[in-house]
C-alpha atoms as a PDB file:
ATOM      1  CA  UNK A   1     -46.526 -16.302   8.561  1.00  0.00           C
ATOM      2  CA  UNK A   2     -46.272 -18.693  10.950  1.00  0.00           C
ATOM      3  CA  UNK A   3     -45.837 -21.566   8.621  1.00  0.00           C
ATOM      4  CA  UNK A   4     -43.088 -19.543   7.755  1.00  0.00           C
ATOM      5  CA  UNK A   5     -41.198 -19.417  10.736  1.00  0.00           C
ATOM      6  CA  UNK A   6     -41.630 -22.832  11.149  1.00  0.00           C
ATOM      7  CA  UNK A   7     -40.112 -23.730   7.909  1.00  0.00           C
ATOM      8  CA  UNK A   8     -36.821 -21.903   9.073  1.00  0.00           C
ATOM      9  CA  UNK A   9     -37.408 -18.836   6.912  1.00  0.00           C
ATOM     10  CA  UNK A  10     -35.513 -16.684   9.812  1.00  0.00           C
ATOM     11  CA  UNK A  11     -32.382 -18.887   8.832  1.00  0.00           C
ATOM     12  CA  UNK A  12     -31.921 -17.705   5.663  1.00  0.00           C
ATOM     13  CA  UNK A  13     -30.884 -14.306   5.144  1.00  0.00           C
ATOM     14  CA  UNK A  14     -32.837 -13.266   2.254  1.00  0.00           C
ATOM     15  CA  UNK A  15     -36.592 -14.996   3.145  1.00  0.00           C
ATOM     16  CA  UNK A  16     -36.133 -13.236   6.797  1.00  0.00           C
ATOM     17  CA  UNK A  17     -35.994  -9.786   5.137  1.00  0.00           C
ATOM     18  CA  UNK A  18     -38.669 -11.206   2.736  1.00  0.00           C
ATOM     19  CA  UNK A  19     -40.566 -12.119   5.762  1.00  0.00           C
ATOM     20  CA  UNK A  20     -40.047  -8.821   7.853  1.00  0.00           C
ATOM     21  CA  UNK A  21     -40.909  -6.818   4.778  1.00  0.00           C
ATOM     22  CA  UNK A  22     -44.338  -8.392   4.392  1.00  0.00           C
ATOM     23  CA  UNK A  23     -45.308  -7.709   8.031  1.00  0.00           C
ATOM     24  CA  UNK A  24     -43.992  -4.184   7.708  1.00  0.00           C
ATOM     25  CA  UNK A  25     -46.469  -3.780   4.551  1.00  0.00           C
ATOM     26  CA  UNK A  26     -48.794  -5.519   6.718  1.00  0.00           C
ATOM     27  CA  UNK A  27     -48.586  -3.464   9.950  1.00  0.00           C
ATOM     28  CA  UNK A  28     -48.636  -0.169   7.542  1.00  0.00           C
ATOM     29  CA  UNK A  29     -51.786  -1.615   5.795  1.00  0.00           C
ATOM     30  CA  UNK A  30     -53.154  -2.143   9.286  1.00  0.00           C
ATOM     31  CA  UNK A  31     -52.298   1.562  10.576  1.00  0.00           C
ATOM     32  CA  UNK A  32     -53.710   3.366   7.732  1.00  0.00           C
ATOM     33  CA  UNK A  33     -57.056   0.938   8.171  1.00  0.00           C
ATOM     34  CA  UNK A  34     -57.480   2.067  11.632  1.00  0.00           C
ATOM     35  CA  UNK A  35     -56.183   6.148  11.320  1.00  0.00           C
ATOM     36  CA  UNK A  36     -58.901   5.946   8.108  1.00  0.00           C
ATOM     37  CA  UNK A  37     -61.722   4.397   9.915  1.00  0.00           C
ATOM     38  CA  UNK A  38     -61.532   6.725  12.881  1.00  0.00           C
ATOM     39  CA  UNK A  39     -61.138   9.684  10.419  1.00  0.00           C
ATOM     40  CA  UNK A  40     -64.392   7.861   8.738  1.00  0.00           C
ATOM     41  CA  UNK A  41     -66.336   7.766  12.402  1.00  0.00           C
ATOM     42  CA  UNK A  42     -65.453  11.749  12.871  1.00  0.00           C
ATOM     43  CA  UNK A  43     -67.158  13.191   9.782  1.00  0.00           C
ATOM     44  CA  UNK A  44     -69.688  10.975   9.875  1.00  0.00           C
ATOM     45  CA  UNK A  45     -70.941  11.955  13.379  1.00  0.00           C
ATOM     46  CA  UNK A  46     -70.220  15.553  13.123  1.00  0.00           C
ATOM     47  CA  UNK A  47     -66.921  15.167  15.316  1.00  0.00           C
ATOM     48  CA  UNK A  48     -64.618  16.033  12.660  1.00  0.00           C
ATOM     49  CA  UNK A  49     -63.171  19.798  12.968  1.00  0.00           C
ATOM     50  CA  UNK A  50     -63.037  21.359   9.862  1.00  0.00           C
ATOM     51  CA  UNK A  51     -62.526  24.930   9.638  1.00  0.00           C
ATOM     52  CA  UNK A  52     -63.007  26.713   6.024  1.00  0.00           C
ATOM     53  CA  UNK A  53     -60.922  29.699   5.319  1.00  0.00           C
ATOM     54  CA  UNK A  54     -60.588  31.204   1.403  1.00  0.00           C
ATOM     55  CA  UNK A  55     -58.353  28.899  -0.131  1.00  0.00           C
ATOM     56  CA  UNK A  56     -57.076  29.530  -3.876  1.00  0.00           C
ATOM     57  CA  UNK A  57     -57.788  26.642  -5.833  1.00  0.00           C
ATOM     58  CA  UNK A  58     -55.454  26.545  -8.406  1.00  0.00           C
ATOM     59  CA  UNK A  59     -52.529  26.011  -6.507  1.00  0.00           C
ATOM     60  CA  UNK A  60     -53.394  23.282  -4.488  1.00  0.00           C
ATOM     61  CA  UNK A  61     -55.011  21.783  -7.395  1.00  0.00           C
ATOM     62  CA  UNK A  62     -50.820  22.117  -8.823  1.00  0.00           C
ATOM     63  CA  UNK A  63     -49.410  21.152  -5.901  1.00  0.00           C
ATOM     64  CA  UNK A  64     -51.764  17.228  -5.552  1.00  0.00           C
ATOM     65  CA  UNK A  65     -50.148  17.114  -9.131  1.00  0.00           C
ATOM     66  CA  UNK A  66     -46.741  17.624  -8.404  1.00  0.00           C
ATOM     67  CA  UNK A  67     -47.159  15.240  -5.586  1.00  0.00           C
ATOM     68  CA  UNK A  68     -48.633  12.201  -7.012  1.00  0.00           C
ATOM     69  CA  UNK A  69     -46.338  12.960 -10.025  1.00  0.00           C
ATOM     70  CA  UNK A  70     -43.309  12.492  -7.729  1.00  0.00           C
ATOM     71  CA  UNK A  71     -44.772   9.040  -6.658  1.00  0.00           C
ATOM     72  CA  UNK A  72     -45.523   7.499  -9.792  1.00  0.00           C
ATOM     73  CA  UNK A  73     -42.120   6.653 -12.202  1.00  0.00           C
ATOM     74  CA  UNK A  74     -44.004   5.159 -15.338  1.00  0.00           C
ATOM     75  CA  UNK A  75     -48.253   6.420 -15.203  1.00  0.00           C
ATOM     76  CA  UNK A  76     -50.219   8.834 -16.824  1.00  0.00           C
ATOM     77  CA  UNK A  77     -49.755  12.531 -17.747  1.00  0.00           C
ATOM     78  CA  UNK A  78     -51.405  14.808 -15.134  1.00  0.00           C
ATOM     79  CA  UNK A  79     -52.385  17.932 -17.001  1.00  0.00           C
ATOM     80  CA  UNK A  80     -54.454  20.717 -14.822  1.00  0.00           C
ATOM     81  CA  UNK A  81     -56.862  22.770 -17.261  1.00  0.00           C
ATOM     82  CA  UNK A  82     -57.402  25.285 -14.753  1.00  0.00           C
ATOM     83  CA  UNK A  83     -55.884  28.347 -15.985  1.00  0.00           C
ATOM     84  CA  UNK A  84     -57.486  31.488 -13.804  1.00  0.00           C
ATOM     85  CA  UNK A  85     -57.354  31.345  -9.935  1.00  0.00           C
ATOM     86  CA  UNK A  86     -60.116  30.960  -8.097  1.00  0.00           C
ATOM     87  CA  UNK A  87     -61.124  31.028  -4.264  1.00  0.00           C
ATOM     88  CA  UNK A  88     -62.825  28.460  -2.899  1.00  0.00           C
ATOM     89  CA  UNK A  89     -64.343  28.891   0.830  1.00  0.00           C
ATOM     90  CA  UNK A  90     -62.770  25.541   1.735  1.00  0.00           C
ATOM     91  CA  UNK A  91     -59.929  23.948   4.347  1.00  0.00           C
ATOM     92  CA  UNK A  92     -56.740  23.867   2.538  1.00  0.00           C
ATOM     93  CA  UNK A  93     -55.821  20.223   4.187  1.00  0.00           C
ATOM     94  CA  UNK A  94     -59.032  18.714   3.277  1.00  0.00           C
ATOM     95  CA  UNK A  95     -59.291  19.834  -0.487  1.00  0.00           C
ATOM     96  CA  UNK A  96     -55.802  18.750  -0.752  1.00  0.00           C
ATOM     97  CA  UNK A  97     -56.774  15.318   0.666  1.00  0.00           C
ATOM     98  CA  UNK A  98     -60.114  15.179  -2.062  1.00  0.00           C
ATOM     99  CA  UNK A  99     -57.398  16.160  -4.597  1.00  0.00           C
ATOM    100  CA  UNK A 100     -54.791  13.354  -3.903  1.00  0.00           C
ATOM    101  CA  UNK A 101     -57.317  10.617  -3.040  1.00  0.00           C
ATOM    102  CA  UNK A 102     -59.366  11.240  -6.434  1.00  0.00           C
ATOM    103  CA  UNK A 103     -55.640  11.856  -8.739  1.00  0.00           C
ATOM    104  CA  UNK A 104     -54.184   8.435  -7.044  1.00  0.00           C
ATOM    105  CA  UNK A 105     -57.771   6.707  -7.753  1.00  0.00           C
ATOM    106  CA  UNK A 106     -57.315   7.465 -11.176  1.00  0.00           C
ATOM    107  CA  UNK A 107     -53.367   6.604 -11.675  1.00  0.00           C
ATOM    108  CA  UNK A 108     -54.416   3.228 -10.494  1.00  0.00           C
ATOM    109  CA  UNK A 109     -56.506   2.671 -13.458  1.00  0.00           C
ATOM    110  CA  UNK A 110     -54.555   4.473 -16.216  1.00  0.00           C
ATOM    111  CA  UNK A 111     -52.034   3.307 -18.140  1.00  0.00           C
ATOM    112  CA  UNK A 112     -48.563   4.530 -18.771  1.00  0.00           C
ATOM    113  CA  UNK A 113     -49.558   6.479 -21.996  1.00  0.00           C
ATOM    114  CA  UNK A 114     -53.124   7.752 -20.843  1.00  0.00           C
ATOM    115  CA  UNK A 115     -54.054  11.273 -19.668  1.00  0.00           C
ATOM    116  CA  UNK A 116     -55.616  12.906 -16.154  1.00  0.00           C
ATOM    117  CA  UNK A 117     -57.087  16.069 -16.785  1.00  0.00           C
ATOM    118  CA  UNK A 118     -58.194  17.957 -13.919  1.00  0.00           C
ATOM    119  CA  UNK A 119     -60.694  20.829 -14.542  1.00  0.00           C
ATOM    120  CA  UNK A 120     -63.130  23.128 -12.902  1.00  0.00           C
ATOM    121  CA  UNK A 121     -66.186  25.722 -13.636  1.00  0.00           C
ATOM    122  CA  UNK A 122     -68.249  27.567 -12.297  1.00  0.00           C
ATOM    123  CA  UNK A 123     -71.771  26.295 -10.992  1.00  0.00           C
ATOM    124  CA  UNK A 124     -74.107  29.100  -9.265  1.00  0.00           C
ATOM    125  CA  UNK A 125     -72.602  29.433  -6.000  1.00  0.00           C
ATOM    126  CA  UNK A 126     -70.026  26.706  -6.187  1.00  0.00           C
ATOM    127  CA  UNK A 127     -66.487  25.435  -8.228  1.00  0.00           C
ATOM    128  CA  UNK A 128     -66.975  22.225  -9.819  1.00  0.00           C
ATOM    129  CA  UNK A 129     -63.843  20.425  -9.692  1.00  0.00           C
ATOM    130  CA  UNK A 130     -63.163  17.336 -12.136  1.00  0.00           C
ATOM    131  CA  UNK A 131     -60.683  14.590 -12.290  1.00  0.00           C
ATOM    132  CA  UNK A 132     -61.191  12.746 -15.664  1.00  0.00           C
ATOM    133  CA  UNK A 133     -59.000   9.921 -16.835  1.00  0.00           C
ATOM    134  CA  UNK A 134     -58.574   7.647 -20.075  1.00  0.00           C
ATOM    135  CA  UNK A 135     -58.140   4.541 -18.007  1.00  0.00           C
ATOM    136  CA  UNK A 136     -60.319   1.175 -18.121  1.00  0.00           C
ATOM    137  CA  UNK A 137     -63.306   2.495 -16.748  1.00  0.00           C
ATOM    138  CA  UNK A 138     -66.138   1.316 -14.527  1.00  0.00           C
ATOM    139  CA  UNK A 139     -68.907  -0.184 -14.836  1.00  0.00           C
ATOM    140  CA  UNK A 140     -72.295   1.567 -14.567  1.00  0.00           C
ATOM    141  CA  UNK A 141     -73.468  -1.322 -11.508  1.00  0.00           C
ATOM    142  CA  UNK A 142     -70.714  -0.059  -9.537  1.00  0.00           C
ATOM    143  CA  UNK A 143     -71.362   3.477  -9.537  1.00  0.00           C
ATOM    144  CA  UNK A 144     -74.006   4.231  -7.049  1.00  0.00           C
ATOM    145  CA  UNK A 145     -71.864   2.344  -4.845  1.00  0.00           C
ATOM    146  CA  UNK A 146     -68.329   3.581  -5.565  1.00  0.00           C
ATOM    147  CA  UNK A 147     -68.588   6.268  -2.098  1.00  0.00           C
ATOM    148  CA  UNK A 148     -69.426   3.530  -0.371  1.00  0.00           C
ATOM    149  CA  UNK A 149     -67.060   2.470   3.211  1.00  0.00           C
ATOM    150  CA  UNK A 150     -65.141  -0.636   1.707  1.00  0.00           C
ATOM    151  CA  UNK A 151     -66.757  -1.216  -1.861  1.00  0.00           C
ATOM    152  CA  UNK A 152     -63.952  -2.322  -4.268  1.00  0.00           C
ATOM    153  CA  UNK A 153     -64.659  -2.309  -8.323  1.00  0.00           C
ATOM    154  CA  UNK A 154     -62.115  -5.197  -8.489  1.00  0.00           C
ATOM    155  CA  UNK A 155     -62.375  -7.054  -5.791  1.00  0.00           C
ATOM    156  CA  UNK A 156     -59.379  -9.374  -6.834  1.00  0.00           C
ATOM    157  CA  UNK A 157     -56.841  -6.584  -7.160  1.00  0.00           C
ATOM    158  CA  UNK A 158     -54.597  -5.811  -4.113  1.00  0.00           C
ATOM    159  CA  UNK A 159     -53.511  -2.022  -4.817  1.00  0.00           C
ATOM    160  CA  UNK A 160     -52.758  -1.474  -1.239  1.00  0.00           C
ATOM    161  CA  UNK A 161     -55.591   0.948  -0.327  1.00  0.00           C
ATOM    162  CA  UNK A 162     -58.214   0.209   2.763  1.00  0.00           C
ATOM    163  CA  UNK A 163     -61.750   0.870   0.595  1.00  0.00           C
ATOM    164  CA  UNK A 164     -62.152   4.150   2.777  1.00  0.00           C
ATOM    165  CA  UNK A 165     -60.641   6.963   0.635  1.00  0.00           C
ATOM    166  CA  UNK A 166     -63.148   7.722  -1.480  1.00  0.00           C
ATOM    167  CA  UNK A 167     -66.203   7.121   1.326  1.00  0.00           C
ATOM    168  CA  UNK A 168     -64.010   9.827   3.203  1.00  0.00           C
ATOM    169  CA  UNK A 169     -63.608  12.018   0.127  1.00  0.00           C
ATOM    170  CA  UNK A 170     -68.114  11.957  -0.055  1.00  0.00           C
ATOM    171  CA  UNK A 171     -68.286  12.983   3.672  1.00  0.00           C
ATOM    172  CA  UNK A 172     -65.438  15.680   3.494  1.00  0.00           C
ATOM    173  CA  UNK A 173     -66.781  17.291   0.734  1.00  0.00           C
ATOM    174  CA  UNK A 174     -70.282  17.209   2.530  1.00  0.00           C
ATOM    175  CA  UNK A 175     -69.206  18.677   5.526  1.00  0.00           C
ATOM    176  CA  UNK A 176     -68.042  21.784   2.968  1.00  0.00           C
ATOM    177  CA  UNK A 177     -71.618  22.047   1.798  1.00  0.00           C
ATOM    178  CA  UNK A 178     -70.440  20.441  -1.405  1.00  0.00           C
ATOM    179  CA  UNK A 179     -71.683  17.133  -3.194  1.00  0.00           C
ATOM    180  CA  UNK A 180     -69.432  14.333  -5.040  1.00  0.00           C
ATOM    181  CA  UNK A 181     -70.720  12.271  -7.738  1.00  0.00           C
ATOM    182  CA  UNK A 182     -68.818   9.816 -10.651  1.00  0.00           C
ATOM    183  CA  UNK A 183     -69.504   8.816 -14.403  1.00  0.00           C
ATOM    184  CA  UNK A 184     -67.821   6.273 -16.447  1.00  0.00           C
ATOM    185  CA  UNK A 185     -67.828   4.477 -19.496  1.00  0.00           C
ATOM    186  CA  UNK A 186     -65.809   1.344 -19.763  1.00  0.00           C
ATOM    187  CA  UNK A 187     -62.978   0.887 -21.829  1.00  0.00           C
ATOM    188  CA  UNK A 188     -63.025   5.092 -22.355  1.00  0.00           C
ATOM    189  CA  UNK A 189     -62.219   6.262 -18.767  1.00  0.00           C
ATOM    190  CA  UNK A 190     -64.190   8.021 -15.725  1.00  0.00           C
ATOM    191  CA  UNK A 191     -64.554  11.278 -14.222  1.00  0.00           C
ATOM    192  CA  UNK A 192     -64.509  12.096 -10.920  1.00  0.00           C
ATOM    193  CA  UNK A 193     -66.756  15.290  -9.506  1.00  0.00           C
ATOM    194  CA  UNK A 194     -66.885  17.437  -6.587  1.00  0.00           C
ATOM    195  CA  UNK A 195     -68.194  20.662  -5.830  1.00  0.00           C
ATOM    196  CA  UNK A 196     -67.148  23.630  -3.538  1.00  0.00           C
ATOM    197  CA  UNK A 197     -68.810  26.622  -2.114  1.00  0.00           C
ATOM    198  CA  UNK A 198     -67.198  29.716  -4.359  1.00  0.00           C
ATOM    199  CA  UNK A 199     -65.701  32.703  -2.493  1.00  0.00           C
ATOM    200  CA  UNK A 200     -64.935  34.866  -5.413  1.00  0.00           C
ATOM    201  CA  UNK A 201     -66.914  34.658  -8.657  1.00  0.00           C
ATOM    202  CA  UNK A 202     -64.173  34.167 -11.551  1.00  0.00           C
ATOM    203  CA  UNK A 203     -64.354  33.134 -15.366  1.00  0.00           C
ATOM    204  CA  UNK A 204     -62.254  30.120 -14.501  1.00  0.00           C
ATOM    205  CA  UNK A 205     -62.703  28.309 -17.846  1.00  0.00           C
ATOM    206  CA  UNK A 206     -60.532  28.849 -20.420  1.00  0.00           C
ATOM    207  CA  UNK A 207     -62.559  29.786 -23.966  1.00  0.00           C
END
C-alpha cells in the first residue's frame, strides 16, 4: 500500500478508489477477525451467554436459505428436505449462525449447477441436522482437522473468510449439548452434521 502511494496512485482518480476499496476490504477482513476471535475466546471458556428456549427448526432452517440465496446471483440450488416441524431446545441466534456458516461453507465449493440439500432426523434424544453438497469435496487428511481455529482446505484460495466459522460452529453446538462432525468424498461432495437436543419428538423424515 505504501508503494502505492508513493507511486502517485492518489493522483489518479480511478487507482485512489482502487486503493481505498482494498483497505476498506481490508479493515472489514480485519473487524470480522477480531469480533470472531473474541466470539471464539467466549465459548471456549464458558463466557459465552447462550440461553436455549424451544425453537422450531424448520423455519429457521428456511429462513438461512432464503438468506444465503439472496447473496449468491449464480451458485447452487438450496433445497430444504425437511418437511414436518420440529422443536429443537436451542437459541434461535445461534442455530441460525450454525445454519448460515455451514450453507455459505458449502456455496463456496459448489458450482453453479450443483445442489445443497439440507436435512434432518431424528436421533434418540436429539435432531440431526445435515448440510450435504455436490461440490469438489475434501479430502479425508483434512477432516479431523476441518473444526479446527484457522485450518484452511485450500490454503491458496482467498474466499474472504477468517478460518474461525466453522471452529465457532463445533463450540456453539457444544455448548447446546450437541456434537458436529463432517464426511466427504472428493470430486462427489461433503456433508456437514450437527446435532441438537429435541424438545418435541416428531416423525420429521419424509417416507
Amino acid at each position: 500500500m505504501v508503494g502505492s502511494l508513493e507511486s502517485g496512485a492518489l493522483e489518479d482518480k480511478k487507482a485512489a478508489n482502487d486503493f481505498i476499496a482494498r483497505i476498506d476490504k481490508d479493515v472489514d477482513r480485519m473487524t470480522s477477525l477480531v469480533s470472531d476471535l473474541l466470539e471464539l475466546s467466549r465459548l471456549e471458556s464458558g463466557q459465552e451467554d447462550i440461553e436455549l428456549e424451544p425453537v422450531e427448526l424448520r423455519s429457521l432452517v428456511d429462513d438461512s436459505i432464503s438468506m444465503v440465496t439472496n447473496q449468491v446471483l449464480d451458485g447452487p440450488d438450496i433445497l430444504s428436505k425437511i418437511f414436518e416441524n420440529v422443536e429443537i431446545l436451542g437459541n434461535k441466534q445461534k442455530v441460525t449462525q450454525i445454519l448460515l456458516n455451514l450453507l455459505q461453507n458449502s456455496v463456496k465449493f459448489t458450482p453453479s449447477g450443483g445442489t445443497i440439500t439440507v436435512e434432518a432426523r431424528s436421533n434418540g434424544g436429539f435432531v440431526e441436522v445435515s448440510v450435504l453438497d455436490t461440490g469438489i469435496g475434501i479430502a479425508a487428511e483434512h477432516l479431523p482437522h476441518l473444526f479446527e481455529r484457522f485450518y484452511k482446505v485450500d490454503k491458496a484460495r482467498r474466499d474472504g473468510g477468517t478460518g474461525l466459522g466453522l471452529a465457532i460452529v463445533k463450540h456453539i453446538v457444544q455448548a447446546h449439548g450437541g456434537a458436529v462432525y463432517a464426511d466427504s468424498v472428493e470430486g462427489e461432495g461433503s456433508a456437514f452434521y450437527f446435532t441438537m437436543p429435541l424438545l418435541k419428538t416428531a416423525n420429521i423424515e419424509k417416507n
